[in-house]
C-alpha atoms as a PDB file:
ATOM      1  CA  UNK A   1       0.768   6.955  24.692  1.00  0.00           C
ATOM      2  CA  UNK A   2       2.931   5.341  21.933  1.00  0.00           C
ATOM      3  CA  UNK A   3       1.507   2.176  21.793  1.00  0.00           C
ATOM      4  CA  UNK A   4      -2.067   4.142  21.347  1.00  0.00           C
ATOM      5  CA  UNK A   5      -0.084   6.493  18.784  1.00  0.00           C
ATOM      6  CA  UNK A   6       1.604   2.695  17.347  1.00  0.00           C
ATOM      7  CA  UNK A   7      -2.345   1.343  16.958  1.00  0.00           C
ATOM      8  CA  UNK A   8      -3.402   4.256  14.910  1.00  0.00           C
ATOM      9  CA  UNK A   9      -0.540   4.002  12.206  1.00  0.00           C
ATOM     10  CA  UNK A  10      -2.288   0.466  11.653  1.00  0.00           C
ATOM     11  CA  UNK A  11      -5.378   2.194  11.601  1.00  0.00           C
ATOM     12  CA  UNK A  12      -3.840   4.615   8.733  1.00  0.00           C
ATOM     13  CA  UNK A  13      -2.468   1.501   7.063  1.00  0.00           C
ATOM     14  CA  UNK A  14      -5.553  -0.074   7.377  1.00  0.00           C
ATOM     15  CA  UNK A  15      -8.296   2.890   6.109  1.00  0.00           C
ATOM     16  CA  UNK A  16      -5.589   2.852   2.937  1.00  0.00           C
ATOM     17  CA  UNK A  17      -6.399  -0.478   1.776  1.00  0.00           C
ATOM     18  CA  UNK A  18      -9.952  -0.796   2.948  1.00  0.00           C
ATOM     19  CA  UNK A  19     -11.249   2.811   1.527  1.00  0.00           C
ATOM     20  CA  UNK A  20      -8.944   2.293  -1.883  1.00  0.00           C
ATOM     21  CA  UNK A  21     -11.350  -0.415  -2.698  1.00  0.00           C
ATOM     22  CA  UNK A  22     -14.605   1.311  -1.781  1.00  0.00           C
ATOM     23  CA  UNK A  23     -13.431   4.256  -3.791  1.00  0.00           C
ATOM     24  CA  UNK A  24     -11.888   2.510  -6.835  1.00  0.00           C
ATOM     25  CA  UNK A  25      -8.981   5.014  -6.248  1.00  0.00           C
ATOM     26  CA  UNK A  26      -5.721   5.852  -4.497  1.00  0.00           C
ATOM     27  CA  UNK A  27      -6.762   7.116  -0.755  1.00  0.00           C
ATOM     28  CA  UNK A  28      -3.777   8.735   1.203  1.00  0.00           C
ATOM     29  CA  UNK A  29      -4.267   8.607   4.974  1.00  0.00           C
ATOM     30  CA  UNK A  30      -1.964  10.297   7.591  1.00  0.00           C
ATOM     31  CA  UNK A  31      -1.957  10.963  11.122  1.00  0.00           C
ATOM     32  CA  UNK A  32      -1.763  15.409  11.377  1.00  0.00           C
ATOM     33  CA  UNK A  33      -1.673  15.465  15.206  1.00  0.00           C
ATOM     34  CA  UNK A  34      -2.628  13.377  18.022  1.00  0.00           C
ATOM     35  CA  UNK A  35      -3.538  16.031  21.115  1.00  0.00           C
ATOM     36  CA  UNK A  36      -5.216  16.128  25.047  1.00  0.00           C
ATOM     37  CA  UNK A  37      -7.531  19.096  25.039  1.00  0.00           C
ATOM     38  CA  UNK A  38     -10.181  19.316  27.565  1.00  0.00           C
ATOM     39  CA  UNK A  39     -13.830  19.052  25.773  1.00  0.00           C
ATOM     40  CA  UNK A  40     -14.699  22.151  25.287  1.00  0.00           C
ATOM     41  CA  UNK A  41     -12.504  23.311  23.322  1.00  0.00           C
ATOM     42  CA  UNK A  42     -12.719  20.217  21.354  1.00  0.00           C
ATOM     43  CA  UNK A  43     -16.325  21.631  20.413  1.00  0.00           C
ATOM     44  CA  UNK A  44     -15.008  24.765  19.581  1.00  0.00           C
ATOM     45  CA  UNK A  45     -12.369  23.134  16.663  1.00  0.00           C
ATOM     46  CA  UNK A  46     -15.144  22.130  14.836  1.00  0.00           C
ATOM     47  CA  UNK A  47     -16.916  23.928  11.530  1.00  0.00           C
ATOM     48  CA  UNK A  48     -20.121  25.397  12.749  1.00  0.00           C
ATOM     49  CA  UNK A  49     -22.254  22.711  10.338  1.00  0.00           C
ATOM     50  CA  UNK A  50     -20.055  19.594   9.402  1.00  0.00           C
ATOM     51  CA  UNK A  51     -20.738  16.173   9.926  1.00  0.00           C
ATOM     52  CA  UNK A  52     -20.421  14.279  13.157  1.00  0.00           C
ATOM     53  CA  UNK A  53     -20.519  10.894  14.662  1.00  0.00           C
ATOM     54  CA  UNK A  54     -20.889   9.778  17.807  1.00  0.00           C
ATOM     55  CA  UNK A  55     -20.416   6.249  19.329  1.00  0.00           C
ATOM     56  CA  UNK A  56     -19.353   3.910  22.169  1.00  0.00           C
ATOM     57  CA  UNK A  57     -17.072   1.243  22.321  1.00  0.00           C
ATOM     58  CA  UNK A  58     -18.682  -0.987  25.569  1.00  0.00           C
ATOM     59  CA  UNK A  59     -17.687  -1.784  28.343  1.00  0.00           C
ATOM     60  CA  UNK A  60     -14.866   1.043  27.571  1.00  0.00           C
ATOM     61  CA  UNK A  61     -16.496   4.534  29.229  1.00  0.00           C
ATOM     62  CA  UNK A  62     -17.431   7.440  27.494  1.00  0.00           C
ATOM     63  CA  UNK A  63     -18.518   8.398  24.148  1.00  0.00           C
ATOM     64  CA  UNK A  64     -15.825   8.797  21.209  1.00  0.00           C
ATOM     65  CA  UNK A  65     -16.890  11.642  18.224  1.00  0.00           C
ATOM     66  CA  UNK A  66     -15.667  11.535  15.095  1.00  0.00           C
ATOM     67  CA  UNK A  67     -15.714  14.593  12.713  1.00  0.00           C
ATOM     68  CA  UNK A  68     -15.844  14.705   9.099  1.00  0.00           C
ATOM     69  CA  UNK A  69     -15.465  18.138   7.245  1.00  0.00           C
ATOM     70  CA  UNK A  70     -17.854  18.666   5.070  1.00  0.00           C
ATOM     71  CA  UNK A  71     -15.430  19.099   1.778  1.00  0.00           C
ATOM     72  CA  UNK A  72     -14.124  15.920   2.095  1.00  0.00           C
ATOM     73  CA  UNK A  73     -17.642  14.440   2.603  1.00  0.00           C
ATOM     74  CA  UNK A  74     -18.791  16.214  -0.760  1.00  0.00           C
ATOM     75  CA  UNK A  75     -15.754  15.222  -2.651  1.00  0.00           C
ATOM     76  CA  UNK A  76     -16.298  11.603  -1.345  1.00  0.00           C
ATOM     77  CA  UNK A  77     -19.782  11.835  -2.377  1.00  0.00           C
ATOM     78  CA  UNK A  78     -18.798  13.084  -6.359  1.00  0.00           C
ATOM     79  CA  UNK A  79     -16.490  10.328  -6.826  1.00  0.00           C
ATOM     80  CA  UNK A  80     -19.086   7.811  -5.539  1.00  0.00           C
ATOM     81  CA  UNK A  81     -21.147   9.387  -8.112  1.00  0.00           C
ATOM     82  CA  UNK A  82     -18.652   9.114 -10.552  1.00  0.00           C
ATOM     83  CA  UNK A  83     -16.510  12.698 -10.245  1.00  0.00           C
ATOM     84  CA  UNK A  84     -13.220  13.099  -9.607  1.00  0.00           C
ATOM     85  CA  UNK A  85     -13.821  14.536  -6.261  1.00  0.00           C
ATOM     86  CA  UNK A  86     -12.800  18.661  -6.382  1.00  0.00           C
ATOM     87  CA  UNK A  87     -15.890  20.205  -5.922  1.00  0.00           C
ATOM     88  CA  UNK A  88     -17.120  23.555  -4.329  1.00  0.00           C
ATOM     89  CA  UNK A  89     -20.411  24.030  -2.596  1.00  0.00           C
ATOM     90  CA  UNK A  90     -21.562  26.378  -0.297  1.00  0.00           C
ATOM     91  CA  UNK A  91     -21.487  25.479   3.296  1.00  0.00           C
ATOM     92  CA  UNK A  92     -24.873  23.973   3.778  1.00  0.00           C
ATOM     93  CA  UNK A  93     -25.932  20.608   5.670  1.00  0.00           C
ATOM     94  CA  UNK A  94     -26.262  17.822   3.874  1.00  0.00           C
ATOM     95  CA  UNK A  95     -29.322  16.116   2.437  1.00  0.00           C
ATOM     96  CA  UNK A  96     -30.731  12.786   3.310  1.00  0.00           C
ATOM     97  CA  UNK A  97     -29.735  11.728  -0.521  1.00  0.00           C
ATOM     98  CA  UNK A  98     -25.796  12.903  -0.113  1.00  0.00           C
ATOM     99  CA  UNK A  99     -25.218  11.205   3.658  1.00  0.00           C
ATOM    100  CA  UNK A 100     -27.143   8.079   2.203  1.00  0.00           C
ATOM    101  CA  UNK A 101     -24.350   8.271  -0.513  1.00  0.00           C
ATOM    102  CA  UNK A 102     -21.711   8.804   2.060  1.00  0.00           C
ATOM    103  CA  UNK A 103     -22.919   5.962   4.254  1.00  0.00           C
ATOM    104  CA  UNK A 104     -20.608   3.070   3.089  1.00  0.00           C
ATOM    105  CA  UNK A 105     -17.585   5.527   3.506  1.00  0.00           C
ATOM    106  CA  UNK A 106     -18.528   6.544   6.949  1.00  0.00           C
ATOM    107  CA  UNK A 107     -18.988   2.839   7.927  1.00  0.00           C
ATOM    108  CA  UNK A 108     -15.571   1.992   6.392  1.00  0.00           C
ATOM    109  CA  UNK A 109     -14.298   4.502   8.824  1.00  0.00           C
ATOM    110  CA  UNK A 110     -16.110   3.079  11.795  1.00  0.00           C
ATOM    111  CA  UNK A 111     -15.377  -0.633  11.190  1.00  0.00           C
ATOM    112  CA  UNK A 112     -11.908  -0.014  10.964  1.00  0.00           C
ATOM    113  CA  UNK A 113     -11.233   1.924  14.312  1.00  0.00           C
ATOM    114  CA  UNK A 114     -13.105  -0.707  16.044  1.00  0.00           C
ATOM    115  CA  UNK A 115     -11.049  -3.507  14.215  1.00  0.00           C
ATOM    116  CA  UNK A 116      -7.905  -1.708  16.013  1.00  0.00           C
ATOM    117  CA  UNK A 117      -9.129  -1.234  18.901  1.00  0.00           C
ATOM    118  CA  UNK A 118      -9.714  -4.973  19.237  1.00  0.00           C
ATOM    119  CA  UNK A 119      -6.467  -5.882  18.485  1.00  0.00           C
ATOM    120  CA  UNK A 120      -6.101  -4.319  22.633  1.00  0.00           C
ATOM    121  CA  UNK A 121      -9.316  -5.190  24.496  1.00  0.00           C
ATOM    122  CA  UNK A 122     -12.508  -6.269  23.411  1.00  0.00           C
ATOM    123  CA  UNK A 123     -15.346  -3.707  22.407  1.00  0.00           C
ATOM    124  CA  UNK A 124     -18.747  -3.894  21.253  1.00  0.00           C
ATOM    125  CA  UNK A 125     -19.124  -0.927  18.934  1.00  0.00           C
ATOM    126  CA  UNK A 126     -22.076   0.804  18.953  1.00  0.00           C
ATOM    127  CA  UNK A 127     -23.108   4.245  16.706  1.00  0.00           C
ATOM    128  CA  UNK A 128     -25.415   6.365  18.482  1.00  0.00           C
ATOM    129  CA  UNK A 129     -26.595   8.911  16.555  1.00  0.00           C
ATOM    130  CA  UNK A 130     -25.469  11.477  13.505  1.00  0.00           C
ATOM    131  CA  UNK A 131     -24.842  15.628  14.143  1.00  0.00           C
ATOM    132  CA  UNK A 132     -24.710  18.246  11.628  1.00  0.00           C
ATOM    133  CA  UNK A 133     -23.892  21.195  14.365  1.00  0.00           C
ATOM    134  CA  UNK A 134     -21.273  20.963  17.430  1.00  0.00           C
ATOM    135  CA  UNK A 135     -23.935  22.407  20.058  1.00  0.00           C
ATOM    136  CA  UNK A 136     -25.675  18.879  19.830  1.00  0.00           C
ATOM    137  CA  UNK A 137     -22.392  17.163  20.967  1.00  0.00           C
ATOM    138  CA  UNK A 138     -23.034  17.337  24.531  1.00  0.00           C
ATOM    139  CA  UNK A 139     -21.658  13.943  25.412  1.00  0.00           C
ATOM    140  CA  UNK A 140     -19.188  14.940  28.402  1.00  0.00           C
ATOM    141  CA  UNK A 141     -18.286  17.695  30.673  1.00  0.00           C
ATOM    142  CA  UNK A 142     -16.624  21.114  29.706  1.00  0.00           C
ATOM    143  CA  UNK A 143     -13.384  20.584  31.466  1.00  0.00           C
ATOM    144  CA  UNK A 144     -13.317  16.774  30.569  1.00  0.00           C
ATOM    145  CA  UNK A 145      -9.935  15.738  28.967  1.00  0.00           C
ATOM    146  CA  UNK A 146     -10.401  14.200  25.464  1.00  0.00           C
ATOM    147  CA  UNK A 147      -7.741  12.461  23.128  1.00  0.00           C
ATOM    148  CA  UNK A 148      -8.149  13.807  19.807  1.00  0.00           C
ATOM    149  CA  UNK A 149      -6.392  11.885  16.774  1.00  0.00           C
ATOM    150  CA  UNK A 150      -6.400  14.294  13.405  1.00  0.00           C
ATOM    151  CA  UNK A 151      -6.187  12.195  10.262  1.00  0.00           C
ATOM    152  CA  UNK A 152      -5.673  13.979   6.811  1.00  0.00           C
ATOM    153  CA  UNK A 153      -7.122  12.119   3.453  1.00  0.00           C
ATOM    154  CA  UNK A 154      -6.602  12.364   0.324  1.00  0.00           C
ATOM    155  CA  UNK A 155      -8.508  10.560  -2.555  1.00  0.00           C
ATOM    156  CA  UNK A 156      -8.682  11.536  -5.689  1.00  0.00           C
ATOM    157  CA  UNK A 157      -9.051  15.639  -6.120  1.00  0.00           C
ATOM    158  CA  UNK A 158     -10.894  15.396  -2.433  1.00  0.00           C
ATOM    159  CA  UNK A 159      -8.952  15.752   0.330  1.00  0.00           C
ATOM    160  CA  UNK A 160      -9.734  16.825   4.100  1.00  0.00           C
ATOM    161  CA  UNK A 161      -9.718  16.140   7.565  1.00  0.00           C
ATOM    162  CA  UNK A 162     -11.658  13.542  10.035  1.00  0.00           C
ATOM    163  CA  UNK A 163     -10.938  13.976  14.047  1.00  0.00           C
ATOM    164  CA  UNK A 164     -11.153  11.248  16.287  1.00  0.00           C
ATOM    165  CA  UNK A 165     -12.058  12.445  19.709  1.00  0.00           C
ATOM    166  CA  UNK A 166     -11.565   9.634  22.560  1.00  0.00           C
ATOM    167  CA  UNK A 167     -12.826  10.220  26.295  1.00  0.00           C
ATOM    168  CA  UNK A 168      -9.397   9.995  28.498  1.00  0.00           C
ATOM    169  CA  UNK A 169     -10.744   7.731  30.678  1.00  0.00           C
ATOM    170  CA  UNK A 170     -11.246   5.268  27.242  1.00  0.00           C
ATOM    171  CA  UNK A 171      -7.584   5.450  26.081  1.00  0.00           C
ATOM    172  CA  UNK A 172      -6.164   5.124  30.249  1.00  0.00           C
ATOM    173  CA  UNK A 173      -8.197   1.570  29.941  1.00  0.00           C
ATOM    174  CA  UNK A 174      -7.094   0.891  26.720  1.00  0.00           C
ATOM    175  CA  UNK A 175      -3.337   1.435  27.513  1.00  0.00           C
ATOM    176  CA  UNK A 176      -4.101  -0.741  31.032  1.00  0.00           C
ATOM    177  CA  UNK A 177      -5.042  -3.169  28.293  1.00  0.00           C
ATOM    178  CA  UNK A 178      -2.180  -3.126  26.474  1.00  0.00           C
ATOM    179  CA  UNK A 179       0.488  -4.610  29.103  1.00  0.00           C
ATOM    180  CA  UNK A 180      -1.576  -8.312  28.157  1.00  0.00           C
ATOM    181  CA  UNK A 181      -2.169  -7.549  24.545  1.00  0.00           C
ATOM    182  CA  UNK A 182       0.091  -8.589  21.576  1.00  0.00           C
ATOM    183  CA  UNK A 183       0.987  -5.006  21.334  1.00  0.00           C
ATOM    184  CA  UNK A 184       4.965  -4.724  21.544  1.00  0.00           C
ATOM    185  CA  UNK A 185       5.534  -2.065  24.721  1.00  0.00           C
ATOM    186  CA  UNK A 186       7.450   1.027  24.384  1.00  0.00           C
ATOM    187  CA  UNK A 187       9.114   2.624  27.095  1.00  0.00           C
ATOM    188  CA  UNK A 188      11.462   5.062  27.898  1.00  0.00           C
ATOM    189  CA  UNK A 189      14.508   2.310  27.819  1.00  0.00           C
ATOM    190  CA  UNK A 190      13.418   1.412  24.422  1.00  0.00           C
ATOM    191  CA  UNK A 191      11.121  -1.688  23.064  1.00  0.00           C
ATOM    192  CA  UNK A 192      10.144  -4.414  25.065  1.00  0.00           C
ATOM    193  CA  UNK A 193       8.644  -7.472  23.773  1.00  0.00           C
ATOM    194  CA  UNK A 194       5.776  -9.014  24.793  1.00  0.00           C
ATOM    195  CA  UNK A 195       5.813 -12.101  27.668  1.00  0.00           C
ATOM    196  CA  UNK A 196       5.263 -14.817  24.854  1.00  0.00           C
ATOM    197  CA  UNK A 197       7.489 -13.417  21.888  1.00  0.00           C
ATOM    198  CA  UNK A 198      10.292 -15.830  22.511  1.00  0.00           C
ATOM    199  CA  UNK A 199       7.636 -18.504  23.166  1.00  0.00           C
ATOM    200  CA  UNK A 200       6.227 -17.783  19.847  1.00  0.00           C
ATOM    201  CA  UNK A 201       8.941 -17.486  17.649  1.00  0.00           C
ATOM    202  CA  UNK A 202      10.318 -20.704  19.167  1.00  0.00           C
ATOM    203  CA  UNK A 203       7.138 -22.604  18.497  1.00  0.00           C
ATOM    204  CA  UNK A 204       7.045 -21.188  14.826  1.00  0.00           C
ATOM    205  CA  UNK A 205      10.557 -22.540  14.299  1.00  0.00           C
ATOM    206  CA  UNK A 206       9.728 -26.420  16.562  1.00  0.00           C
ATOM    207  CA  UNK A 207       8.998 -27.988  12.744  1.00  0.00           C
ATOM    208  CA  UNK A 208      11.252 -25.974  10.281  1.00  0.00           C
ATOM    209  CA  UNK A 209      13.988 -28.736   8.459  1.00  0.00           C
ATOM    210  CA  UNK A 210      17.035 -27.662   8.756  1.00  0.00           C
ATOM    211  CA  UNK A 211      20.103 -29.233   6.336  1.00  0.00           C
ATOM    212  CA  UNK A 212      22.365 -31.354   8.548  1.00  0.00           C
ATOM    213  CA  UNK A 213      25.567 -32.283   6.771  1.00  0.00           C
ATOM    214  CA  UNK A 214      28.446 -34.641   8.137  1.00  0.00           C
ATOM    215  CA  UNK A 215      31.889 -33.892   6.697  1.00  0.00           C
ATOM    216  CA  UNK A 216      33.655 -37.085   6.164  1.00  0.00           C
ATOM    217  CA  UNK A 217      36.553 -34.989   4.892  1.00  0.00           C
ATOM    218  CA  UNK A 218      38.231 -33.799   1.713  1.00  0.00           C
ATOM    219  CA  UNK A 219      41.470 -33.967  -0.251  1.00  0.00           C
ATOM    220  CA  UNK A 220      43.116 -31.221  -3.206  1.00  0.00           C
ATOM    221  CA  UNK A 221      43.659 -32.741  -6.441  1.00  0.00           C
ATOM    222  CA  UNK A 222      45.468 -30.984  -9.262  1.00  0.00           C
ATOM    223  CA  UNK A 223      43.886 -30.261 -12.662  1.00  0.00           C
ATOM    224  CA  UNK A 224      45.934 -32.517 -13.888  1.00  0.00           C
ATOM    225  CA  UNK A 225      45.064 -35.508 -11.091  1.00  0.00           C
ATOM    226  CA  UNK A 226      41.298 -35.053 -11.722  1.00  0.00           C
ATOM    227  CA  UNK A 227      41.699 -35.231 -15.443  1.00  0.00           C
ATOM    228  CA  UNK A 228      43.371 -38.979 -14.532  1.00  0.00           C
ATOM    229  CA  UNK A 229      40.854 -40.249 -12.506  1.00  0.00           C
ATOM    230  CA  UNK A 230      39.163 -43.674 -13.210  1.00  0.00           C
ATOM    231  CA  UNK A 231      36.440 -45.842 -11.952  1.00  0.00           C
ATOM    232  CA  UNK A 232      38.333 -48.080  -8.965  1.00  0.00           C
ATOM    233  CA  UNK A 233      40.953 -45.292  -7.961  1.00  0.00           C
ATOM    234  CA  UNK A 234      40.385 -44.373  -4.393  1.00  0.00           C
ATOM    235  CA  UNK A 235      41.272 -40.972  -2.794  1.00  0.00           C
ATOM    236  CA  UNK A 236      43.020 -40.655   0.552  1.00  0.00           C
ATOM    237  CA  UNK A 237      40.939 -37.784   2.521  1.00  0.00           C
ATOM    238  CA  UNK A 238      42.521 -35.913   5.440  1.00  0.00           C
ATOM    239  CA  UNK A 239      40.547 -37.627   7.891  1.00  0.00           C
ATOM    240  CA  UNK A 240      41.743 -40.640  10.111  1.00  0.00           C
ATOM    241  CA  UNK A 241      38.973 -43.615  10.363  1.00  0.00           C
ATOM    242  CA  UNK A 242      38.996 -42.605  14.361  1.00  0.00           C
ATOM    243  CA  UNK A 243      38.796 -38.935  13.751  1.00  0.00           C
ATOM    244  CA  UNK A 244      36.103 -37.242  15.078  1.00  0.00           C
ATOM    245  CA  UNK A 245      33.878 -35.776  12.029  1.00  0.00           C
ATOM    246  CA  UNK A 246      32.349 -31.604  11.781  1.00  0.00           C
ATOM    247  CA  UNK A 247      28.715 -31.985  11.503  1.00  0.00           C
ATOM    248  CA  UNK A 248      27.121 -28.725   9.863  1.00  0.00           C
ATOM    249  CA  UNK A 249      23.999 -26.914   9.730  1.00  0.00           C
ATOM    250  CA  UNK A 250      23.204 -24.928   6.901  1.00  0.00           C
ATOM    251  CA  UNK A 251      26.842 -22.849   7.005  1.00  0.00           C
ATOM    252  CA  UNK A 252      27.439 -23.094  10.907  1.00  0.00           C
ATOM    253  CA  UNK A 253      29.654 -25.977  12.658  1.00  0.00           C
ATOM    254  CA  UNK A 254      27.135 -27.219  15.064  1.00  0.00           C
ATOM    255  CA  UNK A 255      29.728 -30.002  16.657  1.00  0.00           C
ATOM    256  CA  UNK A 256      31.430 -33.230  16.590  1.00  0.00           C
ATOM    257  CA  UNK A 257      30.649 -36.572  15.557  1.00  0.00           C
ATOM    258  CA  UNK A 258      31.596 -40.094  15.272  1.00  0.00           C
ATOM    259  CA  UNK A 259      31.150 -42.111  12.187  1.00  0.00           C
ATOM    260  CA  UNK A 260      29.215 -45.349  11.965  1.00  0.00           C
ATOM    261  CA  UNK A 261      26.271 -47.396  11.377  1.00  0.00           C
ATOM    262  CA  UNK A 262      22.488 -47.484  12.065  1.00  0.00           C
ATOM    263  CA  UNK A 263      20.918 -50.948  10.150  1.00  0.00           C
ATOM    264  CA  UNK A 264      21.925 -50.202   6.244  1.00  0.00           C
ATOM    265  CA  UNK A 265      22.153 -46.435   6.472  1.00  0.00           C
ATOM    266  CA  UNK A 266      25.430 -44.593   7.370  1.00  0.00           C
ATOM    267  CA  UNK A 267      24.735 -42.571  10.969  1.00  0.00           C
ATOM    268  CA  UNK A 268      27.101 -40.156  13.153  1.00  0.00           C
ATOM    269  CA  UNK A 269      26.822 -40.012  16.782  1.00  0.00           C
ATOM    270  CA  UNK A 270      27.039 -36.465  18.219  1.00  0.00           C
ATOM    271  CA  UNK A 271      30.126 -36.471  20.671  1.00  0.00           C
ATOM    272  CA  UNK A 272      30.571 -33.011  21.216  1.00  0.00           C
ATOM    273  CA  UNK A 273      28.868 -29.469  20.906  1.00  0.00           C
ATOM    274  CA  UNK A 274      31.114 -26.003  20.845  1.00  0.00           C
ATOM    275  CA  UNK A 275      28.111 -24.370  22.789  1.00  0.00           C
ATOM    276  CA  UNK A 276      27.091 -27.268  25.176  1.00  0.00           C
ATOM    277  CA  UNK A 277      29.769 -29.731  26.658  1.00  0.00           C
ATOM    278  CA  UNK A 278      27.471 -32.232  28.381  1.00  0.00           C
ATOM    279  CA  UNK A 279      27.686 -35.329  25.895  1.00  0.00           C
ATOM    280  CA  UNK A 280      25.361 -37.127  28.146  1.00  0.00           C
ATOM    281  CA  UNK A 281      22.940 -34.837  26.904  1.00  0.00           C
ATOM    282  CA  UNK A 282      23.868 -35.387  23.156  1.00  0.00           C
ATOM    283  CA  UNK A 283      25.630 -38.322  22.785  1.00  0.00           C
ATOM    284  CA  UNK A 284      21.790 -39.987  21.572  1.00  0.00           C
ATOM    285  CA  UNK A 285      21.220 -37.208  18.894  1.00  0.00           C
ATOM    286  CA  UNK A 286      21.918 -38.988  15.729  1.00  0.00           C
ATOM    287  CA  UNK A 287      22.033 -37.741  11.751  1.00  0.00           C
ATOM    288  CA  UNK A 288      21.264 -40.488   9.221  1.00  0.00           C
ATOM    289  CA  UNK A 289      22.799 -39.948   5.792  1.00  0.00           C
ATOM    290  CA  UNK A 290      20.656 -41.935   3.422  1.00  0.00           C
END
C-alpha cells in the first residue's frame, strides 16, 4: 500500500493549493492515519449527525464515503462568509443555506481525489447522494474491509477532520493498476522505477546542446613574457602537429581527436573514446570549430 499511501501525499499537496485559493487563506492538509477496518466499525467512527458523501469511481467496485465533521464544515462556511473560521454551534444538521455555502468546498474535495486517482487508472466519478446521519450509509456489508484515509485541515481558525473511506476491493484494483502506471513502485528491496524511466529521461536529453571543446594545447608564460608580447610573435604549445588532441565536454574528457579540415572551418576527427574503443564506430563523429 505505499504507492496508494505515495498518491495521497499528492492529494495533500494538491487540496493545499487548490482549497488556498477557494478560501483566500492558508489551508494546512495532512494525512492523520491511513487504516483497514471492516465497515462496520467504520460507521461507528463517525459523529452521530455530520456530513457525509458518498460516491463511485466506475468501472472501480464499490462505493467510497467521505466524512466531513461538522466543525470544520461551519468554520469553512464563516470564512466563506467572511469570518475567520472559529466558531461554536450546537450540534445540529445543517441547513439547505449553509451546505449550499459549503458546496464549492466539498466539490474542491471531490475533484481532487478523482484527479489522483487518475493519475493510476481511469475513473468516471460519480456523487451519489449527501447524508447527515451514519445509519443511512448502508453502502456495503458489516464485515466488509474498507480503507480509510484520515486527513486533518487547517484553514484559518477552522480546523477538523475529513475521512476517506475506500471499498478494499477499489484500492486491490487500483494497486493492480499501478504496476503500468507512471507511479514509481516501492517494494521491500527499495524503489523501482518504472519500465520507461530510462526511455524517458533519454528522450528528454536526445536535443539538449552540449559544449564540445577541442584542446589544441597550451603553453606557461611568465608575467614578465606576457607583458612582452606583440602582434606577429608566435607561441610554441606543448602539442606536436601529429599529436592526438583531448576533446571535452562541458568539464569531462570525452576522447581523442585528430586535427584537420572540413571546407573553410577547422574540424577534429574522433580517434578514440576512454569508454568505447571501437573507432570504427567513431572515427565519423566530427566537431567543427567555427
Amino acid at each position: 500500500l505505499r504507492g496508494f499511501n505515495a498518491m495521497h501525499e499528492q492529494l495533500v499537496r494538491k487540496l493545499q493549493g487548490n482549497l488556498t485559493l477557494l478560501m483566500r487563506s492558508n489551508v494546512d492538509v495532512n494525512i492523520a492515519s491511513t487504516d483497514q477496518i471492516i465497515f462496520q466499525e467504520f460507521v461507528k467512527t463517525m459523529d452521530s449527525i455530520t456530513l457525509i458523501r458518498l460516491f463511485t469511481m466506475e468501472p472501480l467496485p464499490g462505493t467510497a464515503i467521505m466524512e466531513i465533521k461538522l466543525p470544520l464544515a461551519y468554520g469553512v462556511v464563516d470564512m466563506l462568509l467572511g469570518g475567520q473560521g472559529g466558531v461554536e454551534t450546537e450540534v445540529r444538521r445543517m441547513t439547505e443555506i449553509e451546505t449550499a455555502i459549503l458546496e464549492p468546498f466539498i466539490l474542491g474535495l471531490e475533484e481532487q481525489v478523482a484527479a489522483v486517482w487518475r493519475e493510476s487508472v481511469d475513473i468516471d466519478h460519480k456523487v451519489l447522494r449527501t447524508e447527515t446521519v451514519p445509519e443511512m450509509v448502508m453502502t456495503a456489508p458489516s464485515e466488509a474491509p474498507m480503507v480509510v484515509v484520515t486527513l486533518v485541515i487547517k484553514v484559518g481558525q477552522a480546523n477538523g477532520i475529513i475521512s476517506i473511506a475506500y471499498p478494499l476491493p477499489t484500492v486491490q484494483q487500483l494497486i493492480t493498476n499501478m504496476d503500468s502506471s507512471s507511479w514509481m513502485s516501492d517494494n521491500y528491496y527499495g524503489k523501482q522505477d518504472d519500465k520507461n524511466y530510462k526511455l524517458d529521461i533519454m528522450t528528454a536529453l536526445a536535443e539538449l546542446k552540449l559544449p564540445v571543446n577541442v584542446e589544441l594545447g597550451n603553453v606557461e608564460l611568465t608575467s614578465v613574457e606576457l607583458q612582452e608580447l606583440e602582434v606577429g610573435d608566435v607561441l610554441i604549445l606543448n602539442t606536436k602537429y601529429n599529436d592526438l588532441l583531448n576533446v571535452d565536454i562541458g568539464t569531462m574528457q570525452y576522447g581523442l581527436a585528430r586535427p584537420g579540415r572540413v571546407g573553410r572551418n577547422l574540424s577534429a576527427k574522433l580517434m578514440k573514446n576512454p569508454e568505447n574503443e571501437n573507432t570504427e564506430m567513431l572515427a565519423n563523429l566530427i566537431a567543427n570549430i567555427p
